[in-house]
C-alpha atoms as a PDB file:
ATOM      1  CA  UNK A   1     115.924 139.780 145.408  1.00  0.00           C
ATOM      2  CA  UNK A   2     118.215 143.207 145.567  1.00  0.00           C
ATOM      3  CA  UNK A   3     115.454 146.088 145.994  1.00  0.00           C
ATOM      4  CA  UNK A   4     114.715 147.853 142.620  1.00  0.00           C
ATOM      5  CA  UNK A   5     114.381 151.846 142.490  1.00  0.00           C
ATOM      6  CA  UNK A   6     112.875 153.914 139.641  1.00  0.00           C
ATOM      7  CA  UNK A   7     112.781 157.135 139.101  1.00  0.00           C
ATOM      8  CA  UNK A   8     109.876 158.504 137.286  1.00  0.00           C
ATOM      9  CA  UNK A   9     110.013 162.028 135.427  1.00  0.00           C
ATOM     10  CA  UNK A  10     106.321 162.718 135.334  1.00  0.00           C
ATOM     11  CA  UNK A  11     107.195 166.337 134.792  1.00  0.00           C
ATOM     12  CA  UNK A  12     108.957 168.440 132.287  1.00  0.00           C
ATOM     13  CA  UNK A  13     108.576 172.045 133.929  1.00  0.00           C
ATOM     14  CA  UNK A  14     111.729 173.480 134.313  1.00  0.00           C
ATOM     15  CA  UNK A  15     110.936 177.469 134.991  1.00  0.00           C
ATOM     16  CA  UNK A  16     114.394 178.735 134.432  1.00  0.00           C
ATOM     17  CA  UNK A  17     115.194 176.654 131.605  1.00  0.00           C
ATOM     18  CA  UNK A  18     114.596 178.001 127.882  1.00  0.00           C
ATOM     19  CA  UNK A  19     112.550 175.540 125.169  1.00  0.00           C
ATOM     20  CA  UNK A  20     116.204 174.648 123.571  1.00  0.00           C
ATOM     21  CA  UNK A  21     117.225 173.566 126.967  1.00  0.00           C
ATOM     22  CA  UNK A  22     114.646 171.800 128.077  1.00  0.00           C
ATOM     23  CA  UNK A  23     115.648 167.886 126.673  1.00  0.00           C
ATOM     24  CA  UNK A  24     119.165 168.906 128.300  1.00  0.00           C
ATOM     25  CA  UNK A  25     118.019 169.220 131.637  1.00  0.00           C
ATOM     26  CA  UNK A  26     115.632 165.778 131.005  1.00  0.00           C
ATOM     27  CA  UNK A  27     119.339 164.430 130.465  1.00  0.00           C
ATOM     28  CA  UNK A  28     120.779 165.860 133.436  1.00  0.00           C
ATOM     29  CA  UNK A  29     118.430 164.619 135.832  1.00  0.00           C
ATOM     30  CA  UNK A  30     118.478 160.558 133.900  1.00  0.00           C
ATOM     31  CA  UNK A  31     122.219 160.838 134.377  1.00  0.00           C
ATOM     32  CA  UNK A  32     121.824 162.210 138.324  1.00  0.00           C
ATOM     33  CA  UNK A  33     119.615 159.391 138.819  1.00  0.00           C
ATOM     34  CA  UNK A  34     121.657 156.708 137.085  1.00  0.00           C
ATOM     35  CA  UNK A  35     124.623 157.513 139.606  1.00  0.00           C
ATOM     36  CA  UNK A  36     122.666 157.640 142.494  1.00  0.00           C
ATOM     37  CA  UNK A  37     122.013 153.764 141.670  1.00  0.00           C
ATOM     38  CA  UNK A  38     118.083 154.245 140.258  1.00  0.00           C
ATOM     39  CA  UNK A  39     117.606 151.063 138.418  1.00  0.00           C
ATOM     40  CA  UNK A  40     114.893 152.302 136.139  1.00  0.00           C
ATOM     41  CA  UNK A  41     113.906 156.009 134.822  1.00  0.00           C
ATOM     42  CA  UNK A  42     110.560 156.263 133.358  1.00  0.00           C
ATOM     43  CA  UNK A  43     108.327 158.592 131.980  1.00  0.00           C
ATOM     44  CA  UNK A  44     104.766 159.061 131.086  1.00  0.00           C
ATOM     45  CA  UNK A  45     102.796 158.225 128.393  1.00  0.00           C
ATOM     46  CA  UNK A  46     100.899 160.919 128.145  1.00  0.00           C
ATOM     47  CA  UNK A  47     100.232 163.804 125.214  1.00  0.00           C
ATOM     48  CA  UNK A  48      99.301 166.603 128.298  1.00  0.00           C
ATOM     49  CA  UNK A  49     100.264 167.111 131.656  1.00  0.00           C
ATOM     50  CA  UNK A  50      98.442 165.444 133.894  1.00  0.00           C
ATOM     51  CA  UNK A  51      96.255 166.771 137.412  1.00  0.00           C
ATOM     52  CA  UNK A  52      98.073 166.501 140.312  1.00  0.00           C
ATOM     53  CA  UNK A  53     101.280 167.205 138.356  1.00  0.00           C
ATOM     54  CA  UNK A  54     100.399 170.153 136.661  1.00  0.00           C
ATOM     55  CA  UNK A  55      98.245 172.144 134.789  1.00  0.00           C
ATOM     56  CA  UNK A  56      97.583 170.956 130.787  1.00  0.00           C
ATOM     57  CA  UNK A  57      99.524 173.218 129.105  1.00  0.00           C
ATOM     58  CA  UNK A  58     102.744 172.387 131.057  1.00  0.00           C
ATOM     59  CA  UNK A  59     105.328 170.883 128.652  1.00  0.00           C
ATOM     60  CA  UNK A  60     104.896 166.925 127.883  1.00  0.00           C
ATOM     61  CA  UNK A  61     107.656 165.581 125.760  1.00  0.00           C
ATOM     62  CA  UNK A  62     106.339 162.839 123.474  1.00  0.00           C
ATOM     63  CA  UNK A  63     107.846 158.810 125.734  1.00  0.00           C
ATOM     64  CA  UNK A  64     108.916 157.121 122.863  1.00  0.00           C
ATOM     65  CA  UNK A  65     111.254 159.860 121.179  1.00  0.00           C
ATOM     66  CA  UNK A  66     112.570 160.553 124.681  1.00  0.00           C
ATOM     67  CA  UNK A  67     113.411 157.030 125.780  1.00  0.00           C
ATOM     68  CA  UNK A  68     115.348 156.720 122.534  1.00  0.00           C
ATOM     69  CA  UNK A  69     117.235 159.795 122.696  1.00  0.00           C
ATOM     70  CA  UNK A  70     118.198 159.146 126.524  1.00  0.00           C
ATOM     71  CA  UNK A  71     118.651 155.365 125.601  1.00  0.00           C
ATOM     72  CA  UNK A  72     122.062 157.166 123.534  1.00  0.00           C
ATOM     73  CA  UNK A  73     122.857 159.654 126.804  1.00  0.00           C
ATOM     74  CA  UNK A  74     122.766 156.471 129.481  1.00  0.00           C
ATOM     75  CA  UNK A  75     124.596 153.639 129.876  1.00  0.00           C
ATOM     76  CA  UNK A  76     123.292 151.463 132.789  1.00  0.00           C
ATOM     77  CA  UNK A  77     119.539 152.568 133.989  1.00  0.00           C
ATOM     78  CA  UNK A  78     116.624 150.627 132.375  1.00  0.00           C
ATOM     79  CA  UNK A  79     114.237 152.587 130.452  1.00  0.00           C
ATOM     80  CA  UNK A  80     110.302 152.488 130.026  1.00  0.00           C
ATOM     81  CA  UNK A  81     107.212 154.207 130.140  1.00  0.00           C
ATOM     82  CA  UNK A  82     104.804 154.507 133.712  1.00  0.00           C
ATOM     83  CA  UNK A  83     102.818 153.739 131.446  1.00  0.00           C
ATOM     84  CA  UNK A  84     101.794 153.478 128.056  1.00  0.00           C
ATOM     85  CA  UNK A  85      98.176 154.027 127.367  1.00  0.00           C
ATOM     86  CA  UNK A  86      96.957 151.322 125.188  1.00  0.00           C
ATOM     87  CA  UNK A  87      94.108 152.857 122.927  1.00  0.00           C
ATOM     88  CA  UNK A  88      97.688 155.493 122.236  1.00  0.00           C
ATOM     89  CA  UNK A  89      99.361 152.887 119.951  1.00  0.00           C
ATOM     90  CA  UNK A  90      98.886 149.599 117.473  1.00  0.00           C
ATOM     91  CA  UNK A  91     100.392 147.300 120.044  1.00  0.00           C
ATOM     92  CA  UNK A  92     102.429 145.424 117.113  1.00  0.00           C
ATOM     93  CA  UNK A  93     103.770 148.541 116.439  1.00  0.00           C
ATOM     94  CA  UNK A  94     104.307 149.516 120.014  1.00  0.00           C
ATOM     95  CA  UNK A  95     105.867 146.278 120.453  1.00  0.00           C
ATOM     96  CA  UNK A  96     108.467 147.390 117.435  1.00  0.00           C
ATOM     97  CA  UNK A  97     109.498 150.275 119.142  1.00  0.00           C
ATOM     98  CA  UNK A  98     110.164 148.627 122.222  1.00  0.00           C
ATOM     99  CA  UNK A  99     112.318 145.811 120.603  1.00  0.00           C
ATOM    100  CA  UNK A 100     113.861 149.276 118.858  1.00  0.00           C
ATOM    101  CA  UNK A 101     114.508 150.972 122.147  1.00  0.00           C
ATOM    102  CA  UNK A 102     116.029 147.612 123.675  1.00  0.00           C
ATOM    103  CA  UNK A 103     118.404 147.800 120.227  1.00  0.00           C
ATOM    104  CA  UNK A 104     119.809 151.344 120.947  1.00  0.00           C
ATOM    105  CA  UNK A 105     119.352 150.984 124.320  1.00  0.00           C
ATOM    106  CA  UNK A 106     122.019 147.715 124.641  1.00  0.00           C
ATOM    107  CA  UNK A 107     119.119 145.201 125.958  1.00  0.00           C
ATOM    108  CA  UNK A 108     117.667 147.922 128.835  1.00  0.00           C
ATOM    109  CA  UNK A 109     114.122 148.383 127.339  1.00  0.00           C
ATOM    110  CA  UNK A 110     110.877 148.121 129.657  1.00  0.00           C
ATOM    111  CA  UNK A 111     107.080 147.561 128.288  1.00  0.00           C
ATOM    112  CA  UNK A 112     104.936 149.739 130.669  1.00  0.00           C
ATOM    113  CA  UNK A 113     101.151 149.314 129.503  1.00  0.00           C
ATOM    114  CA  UNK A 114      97.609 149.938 131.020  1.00  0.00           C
ATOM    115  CA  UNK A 115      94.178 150.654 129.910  1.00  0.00           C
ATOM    116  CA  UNK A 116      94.465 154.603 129.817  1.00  0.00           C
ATOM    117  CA  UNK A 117      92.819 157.051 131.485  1.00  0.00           C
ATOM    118  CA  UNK A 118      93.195 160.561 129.966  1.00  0.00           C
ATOM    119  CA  UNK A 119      90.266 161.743 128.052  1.00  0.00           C
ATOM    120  CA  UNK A 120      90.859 164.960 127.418  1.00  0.00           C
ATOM    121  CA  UNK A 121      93.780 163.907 125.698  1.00  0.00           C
ATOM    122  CA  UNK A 122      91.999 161.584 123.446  1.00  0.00           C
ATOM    123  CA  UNK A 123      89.556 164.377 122.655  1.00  0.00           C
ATOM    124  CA  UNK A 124      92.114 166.616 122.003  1.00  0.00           C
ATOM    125  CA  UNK A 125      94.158 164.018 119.197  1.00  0.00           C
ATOM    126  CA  UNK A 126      90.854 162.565 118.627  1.00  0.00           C
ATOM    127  CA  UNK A 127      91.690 159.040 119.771  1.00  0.00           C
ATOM    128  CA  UNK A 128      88.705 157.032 120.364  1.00  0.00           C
ATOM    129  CA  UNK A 129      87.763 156.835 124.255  1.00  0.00           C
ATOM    130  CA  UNK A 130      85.853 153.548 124.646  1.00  0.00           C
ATOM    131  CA  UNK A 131      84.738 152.894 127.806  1.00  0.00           C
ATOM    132  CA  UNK A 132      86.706 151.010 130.435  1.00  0.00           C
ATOM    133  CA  UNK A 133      85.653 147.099 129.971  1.00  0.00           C
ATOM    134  CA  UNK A 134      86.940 147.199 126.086  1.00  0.00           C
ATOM    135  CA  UNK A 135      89.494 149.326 127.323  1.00  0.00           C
ATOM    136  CA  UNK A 136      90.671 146.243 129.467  1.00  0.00           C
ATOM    137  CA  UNK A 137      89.653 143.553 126.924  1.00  0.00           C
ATOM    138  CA  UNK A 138      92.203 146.152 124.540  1.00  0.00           C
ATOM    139  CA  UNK A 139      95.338 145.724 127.386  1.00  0.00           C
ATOM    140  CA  UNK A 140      94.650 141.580 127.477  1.00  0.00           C
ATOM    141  CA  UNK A 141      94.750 141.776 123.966  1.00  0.00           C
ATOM    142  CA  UNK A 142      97.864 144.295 123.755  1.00  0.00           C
ATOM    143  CA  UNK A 143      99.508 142.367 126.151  1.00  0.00           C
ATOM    144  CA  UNK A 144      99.135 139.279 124.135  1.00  0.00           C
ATOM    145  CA  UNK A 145     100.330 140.033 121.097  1.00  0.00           C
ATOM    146  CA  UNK A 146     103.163 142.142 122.839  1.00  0.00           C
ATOM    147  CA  UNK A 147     104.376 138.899 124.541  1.00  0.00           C
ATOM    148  CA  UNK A 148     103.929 136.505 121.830  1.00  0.00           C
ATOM    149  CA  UNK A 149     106.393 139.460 119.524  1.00  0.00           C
ATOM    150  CA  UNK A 150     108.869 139.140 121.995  1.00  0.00           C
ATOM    151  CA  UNK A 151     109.085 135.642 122.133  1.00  0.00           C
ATOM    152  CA  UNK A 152     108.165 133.898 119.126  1.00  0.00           C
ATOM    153  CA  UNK A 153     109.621 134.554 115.535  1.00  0.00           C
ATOM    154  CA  UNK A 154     106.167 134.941 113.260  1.00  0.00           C
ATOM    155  CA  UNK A 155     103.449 135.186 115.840  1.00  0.00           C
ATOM    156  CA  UNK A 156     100.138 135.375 114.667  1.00  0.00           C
ATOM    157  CA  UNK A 157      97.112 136.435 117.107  1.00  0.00           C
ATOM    158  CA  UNK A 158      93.441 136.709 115.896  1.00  0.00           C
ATOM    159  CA  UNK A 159      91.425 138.960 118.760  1.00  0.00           C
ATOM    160  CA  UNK A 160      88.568 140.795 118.699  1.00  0.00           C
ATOM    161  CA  UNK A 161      90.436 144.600 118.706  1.00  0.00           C
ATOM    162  CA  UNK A 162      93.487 143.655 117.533  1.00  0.00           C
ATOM    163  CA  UNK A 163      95.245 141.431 115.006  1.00  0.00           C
ATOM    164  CA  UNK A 164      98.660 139.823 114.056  1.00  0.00           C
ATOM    165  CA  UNK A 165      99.502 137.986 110.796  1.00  0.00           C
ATOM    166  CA  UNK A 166     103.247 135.929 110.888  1.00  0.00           C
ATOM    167  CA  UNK A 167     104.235 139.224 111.899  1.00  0.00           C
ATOM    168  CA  UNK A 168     107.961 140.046 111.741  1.00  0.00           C
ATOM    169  CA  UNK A 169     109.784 142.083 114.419  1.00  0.00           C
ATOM    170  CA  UNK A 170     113.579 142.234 113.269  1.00  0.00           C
ATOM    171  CA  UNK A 171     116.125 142.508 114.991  1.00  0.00           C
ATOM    172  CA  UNK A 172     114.487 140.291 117.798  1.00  0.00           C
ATOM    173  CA  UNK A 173     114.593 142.240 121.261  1.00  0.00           C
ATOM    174  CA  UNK A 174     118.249 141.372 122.929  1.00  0.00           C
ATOM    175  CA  UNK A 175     117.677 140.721 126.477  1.00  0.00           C
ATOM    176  CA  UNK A 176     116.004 137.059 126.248  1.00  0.00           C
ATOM    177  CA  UNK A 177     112.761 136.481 126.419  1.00  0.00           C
ATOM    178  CA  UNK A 178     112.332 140.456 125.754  1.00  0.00           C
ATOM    179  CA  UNK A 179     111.883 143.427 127.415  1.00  0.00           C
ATOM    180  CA  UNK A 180     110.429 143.016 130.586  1.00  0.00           C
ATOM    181  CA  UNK A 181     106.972 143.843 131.082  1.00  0.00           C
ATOM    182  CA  UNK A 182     105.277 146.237 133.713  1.00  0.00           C
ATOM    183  CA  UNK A 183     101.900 146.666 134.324  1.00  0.00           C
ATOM    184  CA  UNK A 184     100.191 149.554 136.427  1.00  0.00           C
ATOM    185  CA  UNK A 185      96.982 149.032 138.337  1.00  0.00           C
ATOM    186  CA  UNK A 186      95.354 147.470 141.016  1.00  0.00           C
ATOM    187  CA  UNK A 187      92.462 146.380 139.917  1.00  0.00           C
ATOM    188  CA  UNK A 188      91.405 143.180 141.482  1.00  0.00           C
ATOM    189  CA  UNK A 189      89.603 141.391 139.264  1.00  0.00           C
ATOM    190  CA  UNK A 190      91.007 141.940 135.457  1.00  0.00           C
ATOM    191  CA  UNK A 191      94.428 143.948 136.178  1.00  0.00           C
ATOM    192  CA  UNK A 192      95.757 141.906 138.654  1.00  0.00           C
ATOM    193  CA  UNK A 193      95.450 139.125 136.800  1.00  0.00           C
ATOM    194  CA  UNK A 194      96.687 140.306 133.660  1.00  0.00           C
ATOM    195  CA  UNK A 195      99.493 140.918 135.916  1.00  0.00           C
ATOM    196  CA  UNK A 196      99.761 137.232 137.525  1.00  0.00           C
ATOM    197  CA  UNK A 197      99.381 136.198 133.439  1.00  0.00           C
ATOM    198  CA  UNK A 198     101.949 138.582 131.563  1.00  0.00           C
ATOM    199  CA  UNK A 199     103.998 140.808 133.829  1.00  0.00           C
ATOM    200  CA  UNK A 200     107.744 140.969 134.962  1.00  0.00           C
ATOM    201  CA  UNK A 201     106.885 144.278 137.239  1.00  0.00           C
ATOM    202  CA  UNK A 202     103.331 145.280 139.010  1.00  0.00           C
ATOM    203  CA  UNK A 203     102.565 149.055 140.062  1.00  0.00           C
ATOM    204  CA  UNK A 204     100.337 149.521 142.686  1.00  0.00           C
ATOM    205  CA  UNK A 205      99.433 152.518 144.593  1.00  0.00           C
ATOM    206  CA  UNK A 206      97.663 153.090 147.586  1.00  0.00           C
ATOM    207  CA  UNK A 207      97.312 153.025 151.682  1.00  0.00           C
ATOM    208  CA  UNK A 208      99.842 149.926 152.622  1.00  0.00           C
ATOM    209  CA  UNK A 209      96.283 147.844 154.325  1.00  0.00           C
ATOM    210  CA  UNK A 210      95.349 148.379 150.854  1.00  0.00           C
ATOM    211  CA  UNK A 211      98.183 147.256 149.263  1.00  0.00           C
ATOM    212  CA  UNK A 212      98.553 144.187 151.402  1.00  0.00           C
ATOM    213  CA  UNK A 213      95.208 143.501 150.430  1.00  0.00           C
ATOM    214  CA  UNK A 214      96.593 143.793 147.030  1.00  0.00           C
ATOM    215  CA  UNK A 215      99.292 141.266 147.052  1.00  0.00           C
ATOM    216  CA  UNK A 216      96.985 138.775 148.753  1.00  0.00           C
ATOM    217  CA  UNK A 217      95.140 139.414 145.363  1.00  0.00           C
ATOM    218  CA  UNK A 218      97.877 139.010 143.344  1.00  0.00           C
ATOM    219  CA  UNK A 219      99.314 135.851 144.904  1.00  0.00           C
ATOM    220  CA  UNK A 220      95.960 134.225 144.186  1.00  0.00           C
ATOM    221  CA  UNK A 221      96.013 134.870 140.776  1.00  0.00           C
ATOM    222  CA  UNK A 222      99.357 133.554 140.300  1.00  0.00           C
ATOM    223  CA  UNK A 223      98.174 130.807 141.887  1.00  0.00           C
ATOM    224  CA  UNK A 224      95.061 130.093 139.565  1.00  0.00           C
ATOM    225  CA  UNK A 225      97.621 130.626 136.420  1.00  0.00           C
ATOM    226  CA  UNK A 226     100.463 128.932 137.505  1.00  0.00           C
ATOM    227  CA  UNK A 227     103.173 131.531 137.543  1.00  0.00           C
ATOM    228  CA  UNK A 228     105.526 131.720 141.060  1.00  0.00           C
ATOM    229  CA  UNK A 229     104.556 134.760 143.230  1.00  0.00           C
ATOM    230  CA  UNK A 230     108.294 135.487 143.492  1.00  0.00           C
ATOM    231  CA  UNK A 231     109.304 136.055 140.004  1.00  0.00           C
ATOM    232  CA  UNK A 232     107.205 139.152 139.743  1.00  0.00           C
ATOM    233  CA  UNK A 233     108.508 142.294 141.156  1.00  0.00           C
ATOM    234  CA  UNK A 234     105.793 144.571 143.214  1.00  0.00           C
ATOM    235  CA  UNK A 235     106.792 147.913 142.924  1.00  0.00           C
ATOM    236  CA  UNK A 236     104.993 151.255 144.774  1.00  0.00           C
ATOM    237  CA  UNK A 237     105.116 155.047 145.060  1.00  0.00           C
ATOM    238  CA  UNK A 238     107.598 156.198 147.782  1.00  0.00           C
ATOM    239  CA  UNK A 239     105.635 159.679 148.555  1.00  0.00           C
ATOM    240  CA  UNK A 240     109.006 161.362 150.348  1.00  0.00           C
ATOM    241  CA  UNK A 241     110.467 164.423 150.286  1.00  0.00           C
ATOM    242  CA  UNK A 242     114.464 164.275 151.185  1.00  0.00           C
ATOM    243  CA  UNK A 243     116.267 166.639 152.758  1.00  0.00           C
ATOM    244  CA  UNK A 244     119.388 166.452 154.079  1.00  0.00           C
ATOM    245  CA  UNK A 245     118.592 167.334 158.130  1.00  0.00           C
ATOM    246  CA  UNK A 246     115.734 168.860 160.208  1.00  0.00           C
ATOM    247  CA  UNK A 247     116.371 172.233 159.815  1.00  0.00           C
ATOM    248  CA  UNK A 248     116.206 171.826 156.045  1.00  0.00           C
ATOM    249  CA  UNK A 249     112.901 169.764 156.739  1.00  0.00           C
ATOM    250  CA  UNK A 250     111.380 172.676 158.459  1.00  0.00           C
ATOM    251  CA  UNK A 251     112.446 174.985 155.595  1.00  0.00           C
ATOM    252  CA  UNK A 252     111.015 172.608 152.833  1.00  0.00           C
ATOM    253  CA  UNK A 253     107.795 172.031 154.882  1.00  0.00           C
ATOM    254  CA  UNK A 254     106.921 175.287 154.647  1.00  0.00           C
ATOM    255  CA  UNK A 255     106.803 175.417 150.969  1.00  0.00           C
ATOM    256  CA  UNK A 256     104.183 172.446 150.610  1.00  0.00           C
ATOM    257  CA  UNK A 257     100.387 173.579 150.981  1.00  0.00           C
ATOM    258  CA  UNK A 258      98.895 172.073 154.919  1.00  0.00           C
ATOM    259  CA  UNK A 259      96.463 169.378 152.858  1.00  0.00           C
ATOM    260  CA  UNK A 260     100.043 167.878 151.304  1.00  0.00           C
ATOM    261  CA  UNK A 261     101.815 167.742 154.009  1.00  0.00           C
ATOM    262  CA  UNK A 262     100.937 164.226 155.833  1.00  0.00           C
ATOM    263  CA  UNK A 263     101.605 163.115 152.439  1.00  0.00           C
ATOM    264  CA  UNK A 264     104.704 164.841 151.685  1.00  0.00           C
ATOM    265  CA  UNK A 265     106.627 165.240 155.163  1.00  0.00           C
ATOM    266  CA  UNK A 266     110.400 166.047 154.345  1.00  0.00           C
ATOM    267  CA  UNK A 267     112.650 163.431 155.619  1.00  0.00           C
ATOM    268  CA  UNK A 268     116.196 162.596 155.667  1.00  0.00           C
ATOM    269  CA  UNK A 269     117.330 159.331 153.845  1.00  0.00           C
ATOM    270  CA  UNK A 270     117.863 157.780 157.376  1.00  0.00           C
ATOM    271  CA  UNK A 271     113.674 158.470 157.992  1.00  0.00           C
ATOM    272  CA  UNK A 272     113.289 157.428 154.604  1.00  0.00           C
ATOM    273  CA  UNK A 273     114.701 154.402 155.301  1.00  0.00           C
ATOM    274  CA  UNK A 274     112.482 153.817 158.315  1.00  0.00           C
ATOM    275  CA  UNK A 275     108.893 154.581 156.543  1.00  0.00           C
ATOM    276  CA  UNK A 276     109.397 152.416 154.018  1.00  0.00           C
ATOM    277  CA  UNK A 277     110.577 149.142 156.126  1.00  0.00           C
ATOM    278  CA  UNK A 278     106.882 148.142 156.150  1.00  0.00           C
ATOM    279  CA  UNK A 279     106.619 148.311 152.665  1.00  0.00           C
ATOM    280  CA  UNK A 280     109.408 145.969 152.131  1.00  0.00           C
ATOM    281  CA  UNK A 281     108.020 143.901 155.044  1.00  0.00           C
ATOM    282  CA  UNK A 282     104.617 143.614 153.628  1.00  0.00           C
ATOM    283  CA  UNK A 283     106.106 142.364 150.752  1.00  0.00           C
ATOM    284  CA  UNK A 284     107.748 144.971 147.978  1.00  0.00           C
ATOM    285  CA  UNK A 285     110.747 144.898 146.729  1.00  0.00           C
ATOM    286  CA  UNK A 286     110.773 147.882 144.257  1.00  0.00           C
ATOM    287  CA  UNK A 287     110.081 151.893 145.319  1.00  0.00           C
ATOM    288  CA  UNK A 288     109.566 154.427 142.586  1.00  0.00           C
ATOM    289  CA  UNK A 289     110.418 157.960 143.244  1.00  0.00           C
ATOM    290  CA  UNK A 290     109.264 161.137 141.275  1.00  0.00           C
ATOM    291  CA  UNK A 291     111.203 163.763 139.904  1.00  0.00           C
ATOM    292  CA  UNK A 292     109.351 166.656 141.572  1.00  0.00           C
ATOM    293  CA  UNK A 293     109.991 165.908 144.607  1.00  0.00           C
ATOM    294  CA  UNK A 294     113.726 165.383 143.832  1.00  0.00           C
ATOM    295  CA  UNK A 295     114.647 168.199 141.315  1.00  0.00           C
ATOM    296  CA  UNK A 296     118.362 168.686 141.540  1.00  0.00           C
ATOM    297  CA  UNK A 297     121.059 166.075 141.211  1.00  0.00           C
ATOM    298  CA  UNK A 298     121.611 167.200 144.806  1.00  0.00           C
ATOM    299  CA  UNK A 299     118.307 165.730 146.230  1.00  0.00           C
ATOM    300  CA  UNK A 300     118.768 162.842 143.922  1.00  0.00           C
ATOM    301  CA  UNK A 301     122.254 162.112 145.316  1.00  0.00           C
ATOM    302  CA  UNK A 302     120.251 161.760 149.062  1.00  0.00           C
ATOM    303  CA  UNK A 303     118.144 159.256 147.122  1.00  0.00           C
ATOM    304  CA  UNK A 304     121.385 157.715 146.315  1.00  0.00           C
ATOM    305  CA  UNK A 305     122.337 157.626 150.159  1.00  0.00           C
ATOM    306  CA  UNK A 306     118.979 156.112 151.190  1.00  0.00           C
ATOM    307  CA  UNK A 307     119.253 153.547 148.253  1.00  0.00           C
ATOM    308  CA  UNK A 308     122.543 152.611 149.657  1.00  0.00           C
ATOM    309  CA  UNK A 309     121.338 152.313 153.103  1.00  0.00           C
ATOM    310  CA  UNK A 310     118.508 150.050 152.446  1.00  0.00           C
ATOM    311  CA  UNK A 311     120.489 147.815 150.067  1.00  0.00           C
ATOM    312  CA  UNK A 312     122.952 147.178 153.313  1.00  0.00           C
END
């Protein structure tokens, strides 16, 4: 399976770009990253800017309303959300705007969905903030009825959060089957299994003995529900910083605070290409990059070069 690449645009903080700019330099970037080879651009679902990131009151461009304007700017790159929060939306109706943005989008729609994190923000839109088990029991459910409106023509689904009724969702989605699905977490018990149940894409973060811990998780619940290991594509963070030689490295290095910096050393795409071998060895096949760490089309052209050189 051909490695996949995302790149993620958790951030919309442009200093030297003016309000009426802003969604033009959002394009720029999708477009930079679309001919570098990035297979899928995502952004967050989120109604503030989130801590590492930024502080709150950093710009945050509602996912939906982008993805559909930059599904009519791009041509190729697949298009989702890292990830939706699922107490943010109805999931029939978040399953309509999906099928929507695989419409406009010519069949290139992803599902991102988790259990949501971000209090704050549901204090400050006054969403309800239930606590994290009927958060989960919320995602099965979402997940469910998601699935079953991509696939069947009058679903009808009868849970204890959420319900469906012959429900209609015309045009049906074009890529068959539906948008694929991607799920974030690595929890072992419930995520990981919703995973193994419903999901074309996992996200999982972490140390790599972690995450091989992780897979061995995974491939046992794809085990206990049937589905192939292989047909699910495990996708992680790729925490780099690309420059184009050393003395550029040393330059950049500089600029991140000392606590960062094991995290963040600068590397050319030739490095790159080195650190994340054990990834691929241990058993991923999909690297998502974010756009602060690559904030010109120039850096995302070397993500280009080191996308190149570990496709062969």
């Amino acid at each position: 399976m051909r490695l996949l690449f995302g790149f993620h645009m958790p951030s919309f903080t442009y200093p030297d770009t003016p309000p009426e700019r802003l969604f033009e330099r959002v394009v720029e970037q999708a477009l930079a990253a679309e001919a570098a080879g990035f297979d899928l651009l995502t952004v967050m679902d989120h109604f503030y800017q989130i801590p590492p990131i930024g502080p709150e009151e950093q710009p945050m461009l509602e996912a939906y309303t982008t993805l559909g304007a930059l599904a009519a700017r791009t041509s190729s790159i697949l298009l989702g959300t890292m990830v939706t929060g699922v107490t943010y939306r109805n999931p029939a109706l978040l399953a309509k705007a999906v099928t929507t943005l695989d419409t406009i989008s010519g069949g290139r729609a992803v599902l991102g969905l988790g259990a949501a994190w971000n209090e704050s923000e549901h204090h400050g839109y006054a969403f309800d903030f239930p606590p994290i088990r009927e958060r989960m029991d919320r995602l099965e459910e979402a997940l469910e009825i998601c699935h079953r409106m991509f696939t069947e023509e009058r679903p009808s689904f009868e849970g204890r959060y959420y319900q469906i009724h012959e429900a209609r969702n015309v045009p049906r989605p074009l890529q068959p089957g539906g948008p694929k699905i991607l799920v974030g977490g690595g929890g072992e018990r419930r995520t990981l299994r919703m995973v193994a149940r419903y999901a074309d894409i996992a996200n999982v973060n972490g140390p790599l003995d972690e995450l091989r811990h992780k897979l061995e998780v995974l491939d046992r619940h794809c085990e206990a529900e049937g589905r192939d290991p292989a047909t699910i594509r495990r996708t992680t963070a790729a925490p780099l910083v690309l420059v184009e030689d050393r003395a550029q490295a040393e330059r950049v290095l500089a600029t991140i605070p000392p606590e960062r910096q094991a995290q963040l050393a600068p590397v050319t795409p030739e490095e790159a290409a080195e650190r994340l071998a054990p990834y691929v060895e241990a058993g991923f096949d999909g690297f998502i990059f974010r756009n602060p760490t690559l904030p010109t089309p120039a850096v995302i052209g070397l993500a280009g070069r080191l996308i190149q050189l570990m496709r062969g």
